[in-house]
PDB file of N, CA and C in Angstrom:
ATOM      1  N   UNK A   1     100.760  82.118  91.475  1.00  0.00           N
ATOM      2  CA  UNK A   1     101.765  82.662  90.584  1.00  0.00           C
ATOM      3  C   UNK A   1     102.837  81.617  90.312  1.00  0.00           C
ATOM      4  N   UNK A   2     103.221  80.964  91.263  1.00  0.00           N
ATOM      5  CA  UNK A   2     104.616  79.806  91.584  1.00  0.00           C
ATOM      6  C   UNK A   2     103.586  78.745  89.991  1.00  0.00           C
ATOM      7  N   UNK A   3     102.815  78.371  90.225  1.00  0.00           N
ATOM      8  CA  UNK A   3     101.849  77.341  88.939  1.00  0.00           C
ATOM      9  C   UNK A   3     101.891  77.885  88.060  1.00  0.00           C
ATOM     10  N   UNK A   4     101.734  79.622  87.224  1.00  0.00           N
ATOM     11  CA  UNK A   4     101.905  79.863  86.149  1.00  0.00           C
ATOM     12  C   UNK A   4     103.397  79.472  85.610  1.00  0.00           C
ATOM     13  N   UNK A   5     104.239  80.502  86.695  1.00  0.00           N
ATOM     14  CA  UNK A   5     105.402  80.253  86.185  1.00  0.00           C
ATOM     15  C   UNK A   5     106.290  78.525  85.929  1.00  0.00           C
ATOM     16  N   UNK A   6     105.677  77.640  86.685  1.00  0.00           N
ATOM     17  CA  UNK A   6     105.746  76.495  86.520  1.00  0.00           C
ATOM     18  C   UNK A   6     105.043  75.944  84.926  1.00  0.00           C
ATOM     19  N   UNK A   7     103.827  75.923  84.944  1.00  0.00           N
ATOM     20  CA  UNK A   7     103.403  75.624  83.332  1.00  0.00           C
ATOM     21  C   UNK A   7     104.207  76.589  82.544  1.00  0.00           C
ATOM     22  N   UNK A   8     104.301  77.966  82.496  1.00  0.00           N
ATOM     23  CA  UNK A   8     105.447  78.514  81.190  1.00  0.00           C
ATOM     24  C   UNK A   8     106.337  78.010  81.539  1.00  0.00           C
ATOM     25  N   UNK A   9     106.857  77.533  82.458  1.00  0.00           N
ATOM     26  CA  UNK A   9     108.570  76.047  81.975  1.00  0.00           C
ATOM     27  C   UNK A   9     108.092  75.136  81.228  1.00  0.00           C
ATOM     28  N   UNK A  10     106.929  74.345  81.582  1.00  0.00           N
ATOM     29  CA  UNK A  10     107.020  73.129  81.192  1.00  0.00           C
ATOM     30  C   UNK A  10     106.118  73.335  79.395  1.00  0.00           C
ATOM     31  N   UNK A  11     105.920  74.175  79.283  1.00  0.00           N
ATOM     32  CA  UNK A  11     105.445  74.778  77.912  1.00  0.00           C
ATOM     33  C   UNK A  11     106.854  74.877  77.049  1.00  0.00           C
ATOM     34  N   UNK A  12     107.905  75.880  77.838  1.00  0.00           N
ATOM     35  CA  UNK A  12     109.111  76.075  76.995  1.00  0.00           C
ATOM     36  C   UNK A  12     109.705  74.966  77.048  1.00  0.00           C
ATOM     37  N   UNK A  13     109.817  74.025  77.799  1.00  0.00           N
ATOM     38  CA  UNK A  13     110.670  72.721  77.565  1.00  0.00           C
ATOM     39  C   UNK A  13     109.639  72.105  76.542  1.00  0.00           C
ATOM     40  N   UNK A  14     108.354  72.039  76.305  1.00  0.00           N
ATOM     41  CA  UNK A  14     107.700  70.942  75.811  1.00  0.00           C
ATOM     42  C   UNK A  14     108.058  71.670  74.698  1.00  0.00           C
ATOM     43  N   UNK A  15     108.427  73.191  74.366  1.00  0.00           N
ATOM     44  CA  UNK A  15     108.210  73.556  72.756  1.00  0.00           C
ATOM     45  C   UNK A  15     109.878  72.651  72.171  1.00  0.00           C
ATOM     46  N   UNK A  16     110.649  72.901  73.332  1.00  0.00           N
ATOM     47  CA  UNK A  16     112.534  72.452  73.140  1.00  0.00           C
ATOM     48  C   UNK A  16     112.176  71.077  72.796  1.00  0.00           C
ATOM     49  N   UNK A  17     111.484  70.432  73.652  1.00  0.00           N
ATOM     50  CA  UNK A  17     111.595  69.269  73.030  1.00  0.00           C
ATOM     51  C   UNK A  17     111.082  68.481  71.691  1.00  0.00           C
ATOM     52  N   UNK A  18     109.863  69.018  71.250  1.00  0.00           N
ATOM     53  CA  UNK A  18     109.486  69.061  69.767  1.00  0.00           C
ATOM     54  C   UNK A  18     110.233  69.738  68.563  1.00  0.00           C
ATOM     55  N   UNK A  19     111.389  70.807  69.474  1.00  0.00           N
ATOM     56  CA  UNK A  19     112.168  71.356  68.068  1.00  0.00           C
ATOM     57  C   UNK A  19     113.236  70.355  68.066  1.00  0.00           C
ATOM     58  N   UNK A  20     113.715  69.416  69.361  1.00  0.00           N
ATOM     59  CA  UNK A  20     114.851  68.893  69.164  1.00  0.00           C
ATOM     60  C   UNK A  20     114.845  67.059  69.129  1.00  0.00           C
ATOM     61  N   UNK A  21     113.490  66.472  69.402  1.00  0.00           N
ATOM     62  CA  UNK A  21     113.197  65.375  69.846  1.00  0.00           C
ATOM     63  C   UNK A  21     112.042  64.685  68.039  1.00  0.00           C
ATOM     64  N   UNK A  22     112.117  63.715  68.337  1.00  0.00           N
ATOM     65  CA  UNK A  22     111.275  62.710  67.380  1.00  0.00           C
ATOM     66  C   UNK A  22     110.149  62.585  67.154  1.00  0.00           C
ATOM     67  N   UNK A  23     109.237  62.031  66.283  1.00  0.00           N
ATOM     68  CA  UNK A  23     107.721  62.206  66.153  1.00  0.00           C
ATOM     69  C   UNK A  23     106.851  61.407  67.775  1.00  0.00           C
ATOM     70  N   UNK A  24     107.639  61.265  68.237  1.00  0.00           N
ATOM     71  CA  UNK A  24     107.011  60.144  69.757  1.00  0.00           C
ATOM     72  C   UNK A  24     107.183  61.574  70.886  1.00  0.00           C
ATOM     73  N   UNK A  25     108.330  62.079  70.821  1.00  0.00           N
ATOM     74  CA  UNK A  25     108.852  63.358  71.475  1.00  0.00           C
ATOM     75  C   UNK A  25     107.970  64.029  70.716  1.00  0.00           C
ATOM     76  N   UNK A  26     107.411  64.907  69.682  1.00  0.00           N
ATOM     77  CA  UNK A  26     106.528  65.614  69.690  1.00  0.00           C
ATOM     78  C   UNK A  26     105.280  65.561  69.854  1.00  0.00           C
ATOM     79  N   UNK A  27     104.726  64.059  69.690  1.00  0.00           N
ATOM     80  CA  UNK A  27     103.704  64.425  70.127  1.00  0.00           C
ATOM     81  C   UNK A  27     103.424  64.584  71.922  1.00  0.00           C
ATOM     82  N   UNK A  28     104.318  64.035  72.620  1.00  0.00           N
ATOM     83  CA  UNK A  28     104.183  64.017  73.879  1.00  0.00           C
ATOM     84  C   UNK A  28     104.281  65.409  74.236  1.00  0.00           C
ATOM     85  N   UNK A  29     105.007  66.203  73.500  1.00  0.00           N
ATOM     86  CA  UNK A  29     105.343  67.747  74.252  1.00  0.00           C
ATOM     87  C   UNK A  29     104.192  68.219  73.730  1.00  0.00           C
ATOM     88  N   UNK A  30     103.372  67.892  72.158  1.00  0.00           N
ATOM     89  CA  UNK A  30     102.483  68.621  71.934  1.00  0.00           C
ATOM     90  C   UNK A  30     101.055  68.002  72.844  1.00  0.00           C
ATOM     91  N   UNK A  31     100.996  67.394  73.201  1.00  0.00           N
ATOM     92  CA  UNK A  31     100.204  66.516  74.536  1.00  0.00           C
ATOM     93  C   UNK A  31     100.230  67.531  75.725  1.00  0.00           C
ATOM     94  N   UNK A  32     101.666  67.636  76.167  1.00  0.00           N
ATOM     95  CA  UNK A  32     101.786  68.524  77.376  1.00  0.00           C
ATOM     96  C   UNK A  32     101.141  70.166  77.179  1.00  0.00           C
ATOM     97  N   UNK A  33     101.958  70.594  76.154  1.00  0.00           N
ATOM     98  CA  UNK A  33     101.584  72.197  75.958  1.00  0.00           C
ATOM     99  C   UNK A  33     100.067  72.206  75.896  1.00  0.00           C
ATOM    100  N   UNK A  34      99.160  71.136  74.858  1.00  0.00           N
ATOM    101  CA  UNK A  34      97.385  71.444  75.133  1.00  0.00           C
ATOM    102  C   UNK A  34      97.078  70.862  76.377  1.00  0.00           C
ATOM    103  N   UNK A  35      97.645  70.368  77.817  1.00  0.00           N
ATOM    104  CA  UNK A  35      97.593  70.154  78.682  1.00  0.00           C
ATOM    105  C   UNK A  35      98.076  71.416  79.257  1.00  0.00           C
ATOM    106  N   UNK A  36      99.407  71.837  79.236  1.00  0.00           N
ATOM    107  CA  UNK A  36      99.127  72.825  80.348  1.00  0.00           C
ATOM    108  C   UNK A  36      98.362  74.531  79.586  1.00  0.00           C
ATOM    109  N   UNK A  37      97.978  74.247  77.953  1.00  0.00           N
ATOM    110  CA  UNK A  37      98.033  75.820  78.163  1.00  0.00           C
ATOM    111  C   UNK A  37      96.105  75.583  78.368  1.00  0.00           C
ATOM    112  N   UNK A  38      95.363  74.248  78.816  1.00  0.00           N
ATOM    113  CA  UNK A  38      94.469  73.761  79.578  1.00  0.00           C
ATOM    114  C   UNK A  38      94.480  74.664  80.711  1.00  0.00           C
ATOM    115  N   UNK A  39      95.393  74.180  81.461  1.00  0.00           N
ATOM    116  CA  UNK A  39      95.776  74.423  83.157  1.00  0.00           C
ATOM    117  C   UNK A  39      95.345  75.834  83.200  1.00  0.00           C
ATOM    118  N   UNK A  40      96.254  76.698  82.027  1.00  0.00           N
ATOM    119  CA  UNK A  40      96.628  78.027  82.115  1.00  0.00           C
ATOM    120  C   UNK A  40      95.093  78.883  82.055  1.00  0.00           C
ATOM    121  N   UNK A  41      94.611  78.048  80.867  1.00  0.00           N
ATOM    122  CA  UNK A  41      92.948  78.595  80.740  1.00  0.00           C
ATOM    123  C   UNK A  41      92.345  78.836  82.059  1.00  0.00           C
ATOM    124  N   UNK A  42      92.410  77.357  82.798  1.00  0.00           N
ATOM    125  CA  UNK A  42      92.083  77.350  83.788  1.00  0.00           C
ATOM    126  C   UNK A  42      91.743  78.276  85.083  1.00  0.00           C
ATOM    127  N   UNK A  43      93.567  78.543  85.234  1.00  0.00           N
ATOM    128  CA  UNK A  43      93.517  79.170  86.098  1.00  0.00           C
ATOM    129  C   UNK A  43      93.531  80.864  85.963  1.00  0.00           C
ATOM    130  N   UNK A  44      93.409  81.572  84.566  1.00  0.00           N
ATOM    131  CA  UNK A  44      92.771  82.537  84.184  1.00  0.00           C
ATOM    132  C   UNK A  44      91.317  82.366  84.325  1.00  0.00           C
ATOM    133  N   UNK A  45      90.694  81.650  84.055  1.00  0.00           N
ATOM    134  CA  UNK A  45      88.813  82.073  83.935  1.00  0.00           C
ATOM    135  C   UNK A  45      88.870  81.906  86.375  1.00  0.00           C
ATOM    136  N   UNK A  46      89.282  81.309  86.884  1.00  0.00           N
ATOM    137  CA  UNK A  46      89.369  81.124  88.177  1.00  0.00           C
ATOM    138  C   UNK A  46      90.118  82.215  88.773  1.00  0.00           C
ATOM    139  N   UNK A  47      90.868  83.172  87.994  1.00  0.00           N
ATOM    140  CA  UNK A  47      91.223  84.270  88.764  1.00  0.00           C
ATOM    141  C   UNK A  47      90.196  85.040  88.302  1.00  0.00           C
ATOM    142  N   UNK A  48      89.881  85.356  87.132  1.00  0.00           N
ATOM    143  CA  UNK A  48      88.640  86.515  86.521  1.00  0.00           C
ATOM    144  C   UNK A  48      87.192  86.323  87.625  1.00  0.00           C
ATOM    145  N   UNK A  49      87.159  85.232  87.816  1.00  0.00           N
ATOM    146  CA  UNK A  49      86.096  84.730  88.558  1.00  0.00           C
ATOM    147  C   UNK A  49      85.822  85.624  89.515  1.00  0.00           C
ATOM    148  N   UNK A  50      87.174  85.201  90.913  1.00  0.00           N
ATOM    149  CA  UNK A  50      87.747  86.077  91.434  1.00  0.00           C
ATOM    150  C   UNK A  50      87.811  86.997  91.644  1.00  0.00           C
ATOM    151  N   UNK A  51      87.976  87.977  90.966  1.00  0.00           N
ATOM    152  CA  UNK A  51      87.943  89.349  90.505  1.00  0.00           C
ATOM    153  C   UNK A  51      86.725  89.795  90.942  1.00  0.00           C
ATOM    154  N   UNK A  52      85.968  89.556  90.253  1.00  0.00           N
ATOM    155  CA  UNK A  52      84.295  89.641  89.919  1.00  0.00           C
ATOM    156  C   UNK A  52      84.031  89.618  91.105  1.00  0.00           C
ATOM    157  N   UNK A  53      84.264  88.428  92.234  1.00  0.00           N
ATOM    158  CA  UNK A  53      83.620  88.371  93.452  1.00  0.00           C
ATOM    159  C   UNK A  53      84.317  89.322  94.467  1.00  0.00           C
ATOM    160  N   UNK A  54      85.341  90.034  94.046  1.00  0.00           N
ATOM    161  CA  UNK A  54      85.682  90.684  94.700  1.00  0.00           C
ATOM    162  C   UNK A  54      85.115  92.365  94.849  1.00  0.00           C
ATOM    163  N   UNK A  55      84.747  92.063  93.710  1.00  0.00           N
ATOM    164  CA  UNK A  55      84.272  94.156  93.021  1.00  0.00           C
ATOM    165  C   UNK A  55      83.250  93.226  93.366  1.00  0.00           C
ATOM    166  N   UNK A  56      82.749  92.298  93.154  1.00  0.00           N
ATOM    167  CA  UNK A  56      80.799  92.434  93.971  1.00  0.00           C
ATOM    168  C   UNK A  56      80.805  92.628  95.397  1.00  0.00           C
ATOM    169  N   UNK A  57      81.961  92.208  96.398  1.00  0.00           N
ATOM    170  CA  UNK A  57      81.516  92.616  97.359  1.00  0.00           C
ATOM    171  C   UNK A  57      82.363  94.190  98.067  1.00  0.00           C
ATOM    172  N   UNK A  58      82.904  94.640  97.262  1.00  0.00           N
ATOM    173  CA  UNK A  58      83.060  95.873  97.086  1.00  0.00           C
ATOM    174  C   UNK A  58      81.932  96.273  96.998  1.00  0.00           C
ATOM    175  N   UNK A  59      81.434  96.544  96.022  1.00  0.00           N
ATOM    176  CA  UNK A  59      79.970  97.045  95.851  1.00  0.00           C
ATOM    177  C   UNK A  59      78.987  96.821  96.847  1.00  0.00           C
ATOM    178  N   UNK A  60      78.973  95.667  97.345  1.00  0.00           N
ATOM    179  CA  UNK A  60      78.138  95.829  98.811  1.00  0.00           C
ATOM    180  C   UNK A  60      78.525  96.201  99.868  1.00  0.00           C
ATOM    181  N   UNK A  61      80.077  96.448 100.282  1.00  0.00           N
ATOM    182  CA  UNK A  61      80.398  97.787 101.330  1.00  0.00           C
ATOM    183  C   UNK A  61      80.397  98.823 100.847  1.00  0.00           C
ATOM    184  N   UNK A  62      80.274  99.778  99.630  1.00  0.00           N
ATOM    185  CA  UNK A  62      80.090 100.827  99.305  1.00  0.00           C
ATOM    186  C   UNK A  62      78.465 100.700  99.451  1.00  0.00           C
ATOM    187  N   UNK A  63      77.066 100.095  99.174  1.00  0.00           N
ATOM    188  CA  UNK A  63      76.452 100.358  99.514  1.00  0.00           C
ATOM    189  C   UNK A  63      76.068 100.209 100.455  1.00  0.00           C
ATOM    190  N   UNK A  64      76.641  99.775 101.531  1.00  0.00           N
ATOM    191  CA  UNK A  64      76.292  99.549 102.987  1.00  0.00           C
ATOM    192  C   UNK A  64      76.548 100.700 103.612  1.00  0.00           C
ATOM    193  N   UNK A  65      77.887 101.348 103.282  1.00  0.00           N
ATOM    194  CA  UNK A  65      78.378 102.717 103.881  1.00  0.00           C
ATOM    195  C   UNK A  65      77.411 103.644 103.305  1.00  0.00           C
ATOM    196  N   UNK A  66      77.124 103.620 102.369  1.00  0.00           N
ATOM    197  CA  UNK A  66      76.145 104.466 101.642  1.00  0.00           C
ATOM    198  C   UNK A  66      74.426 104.643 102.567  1.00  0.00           C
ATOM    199  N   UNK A  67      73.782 103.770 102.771  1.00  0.00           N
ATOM    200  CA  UNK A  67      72.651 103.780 103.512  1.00  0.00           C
ATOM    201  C   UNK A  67      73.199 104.086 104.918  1.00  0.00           C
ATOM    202  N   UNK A  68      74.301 103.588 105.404  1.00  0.00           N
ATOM    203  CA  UNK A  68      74.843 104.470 107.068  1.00  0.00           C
ATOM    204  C   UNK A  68      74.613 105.723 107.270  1.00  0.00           C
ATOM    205  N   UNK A  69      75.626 106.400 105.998  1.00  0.00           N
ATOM    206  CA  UNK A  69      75.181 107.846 105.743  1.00  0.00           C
ATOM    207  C   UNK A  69      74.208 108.145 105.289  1.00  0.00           C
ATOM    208  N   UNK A  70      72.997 107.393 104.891  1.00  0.00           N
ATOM    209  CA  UNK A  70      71.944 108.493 104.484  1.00  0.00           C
ATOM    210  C   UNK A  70      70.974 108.278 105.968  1.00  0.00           C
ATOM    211  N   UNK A  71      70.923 107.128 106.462  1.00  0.00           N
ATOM    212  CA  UNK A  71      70.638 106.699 107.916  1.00  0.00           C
ATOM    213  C   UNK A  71      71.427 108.007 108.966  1.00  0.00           C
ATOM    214  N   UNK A  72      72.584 108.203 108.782  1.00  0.00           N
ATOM    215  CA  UNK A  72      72.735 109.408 109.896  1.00  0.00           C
ATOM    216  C   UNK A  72      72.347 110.812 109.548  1.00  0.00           C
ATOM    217  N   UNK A  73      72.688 110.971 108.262  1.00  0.00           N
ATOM    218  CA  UNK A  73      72.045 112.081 107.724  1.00  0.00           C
ATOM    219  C   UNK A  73      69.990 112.296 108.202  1.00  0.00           C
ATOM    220  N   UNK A  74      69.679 111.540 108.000  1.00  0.00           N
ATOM    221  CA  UNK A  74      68.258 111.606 108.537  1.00  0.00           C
ATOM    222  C   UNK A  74      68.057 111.493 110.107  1.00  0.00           C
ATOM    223  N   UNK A  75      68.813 111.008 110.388  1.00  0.00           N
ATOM    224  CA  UNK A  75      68.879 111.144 112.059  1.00  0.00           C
ATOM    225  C   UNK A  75      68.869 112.589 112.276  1.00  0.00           C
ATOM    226  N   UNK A  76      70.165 113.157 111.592  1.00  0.00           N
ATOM    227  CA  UNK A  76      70.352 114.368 112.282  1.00  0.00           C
ATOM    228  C   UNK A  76      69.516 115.414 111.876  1.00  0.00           C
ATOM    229  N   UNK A  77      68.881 115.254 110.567  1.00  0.00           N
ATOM    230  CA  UNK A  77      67.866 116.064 110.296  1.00  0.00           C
ATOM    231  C   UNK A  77      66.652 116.063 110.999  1.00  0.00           C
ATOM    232  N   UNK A  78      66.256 114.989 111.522  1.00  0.00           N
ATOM    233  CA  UNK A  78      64.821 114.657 112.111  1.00  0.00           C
ATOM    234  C   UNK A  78      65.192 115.463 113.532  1.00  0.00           C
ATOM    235  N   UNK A  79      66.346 115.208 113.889  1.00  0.00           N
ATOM    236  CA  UNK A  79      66.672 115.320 115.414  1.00  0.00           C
ATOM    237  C   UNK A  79      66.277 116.962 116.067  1.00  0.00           C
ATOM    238  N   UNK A  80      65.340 116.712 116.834  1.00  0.00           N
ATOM    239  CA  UNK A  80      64.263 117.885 117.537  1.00  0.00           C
ATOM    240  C   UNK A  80      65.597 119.311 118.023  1.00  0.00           C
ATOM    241  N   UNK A  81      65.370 120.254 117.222  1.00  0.00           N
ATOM    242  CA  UNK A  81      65.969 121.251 118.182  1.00  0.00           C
ATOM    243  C   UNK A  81      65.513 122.447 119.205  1.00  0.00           C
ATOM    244  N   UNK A  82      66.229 122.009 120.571  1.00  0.00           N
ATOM    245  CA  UNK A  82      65.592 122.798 121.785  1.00  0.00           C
ATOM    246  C   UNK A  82      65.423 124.410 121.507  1.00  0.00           C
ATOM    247  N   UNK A  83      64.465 124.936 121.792  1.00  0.00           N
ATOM    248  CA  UNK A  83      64.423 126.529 121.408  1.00  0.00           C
ATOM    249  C   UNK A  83      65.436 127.116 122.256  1.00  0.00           C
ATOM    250  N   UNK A  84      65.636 128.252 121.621  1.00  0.00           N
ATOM    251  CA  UNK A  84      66.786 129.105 122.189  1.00  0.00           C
ATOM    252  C   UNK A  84      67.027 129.673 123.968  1.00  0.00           C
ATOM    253  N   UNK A  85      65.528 129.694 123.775  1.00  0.00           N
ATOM    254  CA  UNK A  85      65.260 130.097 125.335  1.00  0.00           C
ATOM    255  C   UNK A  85      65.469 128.705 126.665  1.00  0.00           C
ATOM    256  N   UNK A  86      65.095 127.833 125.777  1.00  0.00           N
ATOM    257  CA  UNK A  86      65.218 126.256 127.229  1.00  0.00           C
ATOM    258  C   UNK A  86      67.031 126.406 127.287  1.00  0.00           C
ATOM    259  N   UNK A  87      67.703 126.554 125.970  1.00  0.00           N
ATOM    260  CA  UNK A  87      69.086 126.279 126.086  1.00  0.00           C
ATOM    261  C   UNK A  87      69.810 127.615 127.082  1.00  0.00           C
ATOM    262  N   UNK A  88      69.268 128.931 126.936  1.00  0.00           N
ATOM    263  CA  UNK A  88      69.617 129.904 127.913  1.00  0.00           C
ATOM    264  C   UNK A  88      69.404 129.796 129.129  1.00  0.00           C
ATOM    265  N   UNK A  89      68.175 129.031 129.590  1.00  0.00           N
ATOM    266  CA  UNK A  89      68.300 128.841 131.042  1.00  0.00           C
ATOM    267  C   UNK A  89      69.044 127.828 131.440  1.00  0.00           C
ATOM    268  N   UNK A  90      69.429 126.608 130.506  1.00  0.00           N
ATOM    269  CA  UNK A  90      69.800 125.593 131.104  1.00  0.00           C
ATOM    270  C   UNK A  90      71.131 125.672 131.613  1.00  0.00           C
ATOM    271  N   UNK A  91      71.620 127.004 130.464  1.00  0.00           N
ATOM    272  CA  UNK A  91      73.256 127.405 130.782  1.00  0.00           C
ATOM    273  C   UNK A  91      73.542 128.013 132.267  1.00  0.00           C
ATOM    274  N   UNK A  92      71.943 129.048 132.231  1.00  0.00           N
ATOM    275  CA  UNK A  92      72.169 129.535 133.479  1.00  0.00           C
ATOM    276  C   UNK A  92      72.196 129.253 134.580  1.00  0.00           C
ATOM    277  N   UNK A  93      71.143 127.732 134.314  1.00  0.00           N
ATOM    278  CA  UNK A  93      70.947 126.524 135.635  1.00  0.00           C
ATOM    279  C   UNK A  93      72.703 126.549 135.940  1.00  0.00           C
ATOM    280  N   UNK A  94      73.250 125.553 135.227  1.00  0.00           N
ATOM    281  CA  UNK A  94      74.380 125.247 135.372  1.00  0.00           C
ATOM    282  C   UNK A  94      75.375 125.939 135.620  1.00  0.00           C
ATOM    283  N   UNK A  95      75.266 127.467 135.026  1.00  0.00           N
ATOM    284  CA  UNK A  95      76.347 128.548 135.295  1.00  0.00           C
ATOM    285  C   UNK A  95      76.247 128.195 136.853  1.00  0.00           C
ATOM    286  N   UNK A  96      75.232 128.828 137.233  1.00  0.00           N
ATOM    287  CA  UNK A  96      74.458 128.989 138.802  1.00  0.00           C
ATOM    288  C   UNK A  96      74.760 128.032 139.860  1.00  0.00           C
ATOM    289  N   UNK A  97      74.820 126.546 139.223  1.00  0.00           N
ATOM    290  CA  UNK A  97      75.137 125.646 140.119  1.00  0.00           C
ATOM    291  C   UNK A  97      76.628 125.380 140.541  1.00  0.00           C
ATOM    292  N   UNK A  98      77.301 125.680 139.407  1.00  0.00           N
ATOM    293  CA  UNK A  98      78.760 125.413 139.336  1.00  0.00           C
ATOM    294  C   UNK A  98      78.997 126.655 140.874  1.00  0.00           C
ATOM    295  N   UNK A  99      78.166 127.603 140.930  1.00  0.00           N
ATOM    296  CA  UNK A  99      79.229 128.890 142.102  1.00  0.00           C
ATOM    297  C   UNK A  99      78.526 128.438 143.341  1.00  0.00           C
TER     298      UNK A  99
END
């Protein structure tokens, strides 16, 4: 951010100095401004870039979380349930042991 706002100075001085300076003074400021609004290109297509790599790997923790849950979801569906009767004695084992 500190580099944008640095090239828009040296853009507004380069425009001051072509409104107020000589054909040697303009072309140098007009030199600078297709130099920095260069820079500026620059460092727009390098943030967009950016961007992009960021929502791509977004997108691969949303689908990573995504197969977790369908991975536990199938766990718990597959997962064997004890008939009613093993779970009644087992309570009673344990009721029984606890006295």
């Amino acid at each position: 951010m500190k580099k944008i706002i640095a090239l828009s100075a040296l853009l507004a001085l380069g425009a001051l100095g072509m409104a107020c300076g000589d054909s040697a003074a303009n072309n140098t400021a007009a030199n600078v401004n297709k130099n920095a609004n260069a820079a500026l290109s620059n460092a727009n297509a390098a943030l967009t870039n950016a961007a992009s790599q960021v929502n791509a790997a977004a997108n691969q923790v949303a689908n990573a979380a995504s197969q977790v849950n369908a991975a536990s979801s199938n766990a718990m569906a597959n997962k064997p349930v004890a008939p009613a009767s093993n779970v009644a004695a087992n309570a009673n084992a344990n009721a029984n042991a606890k006295h």
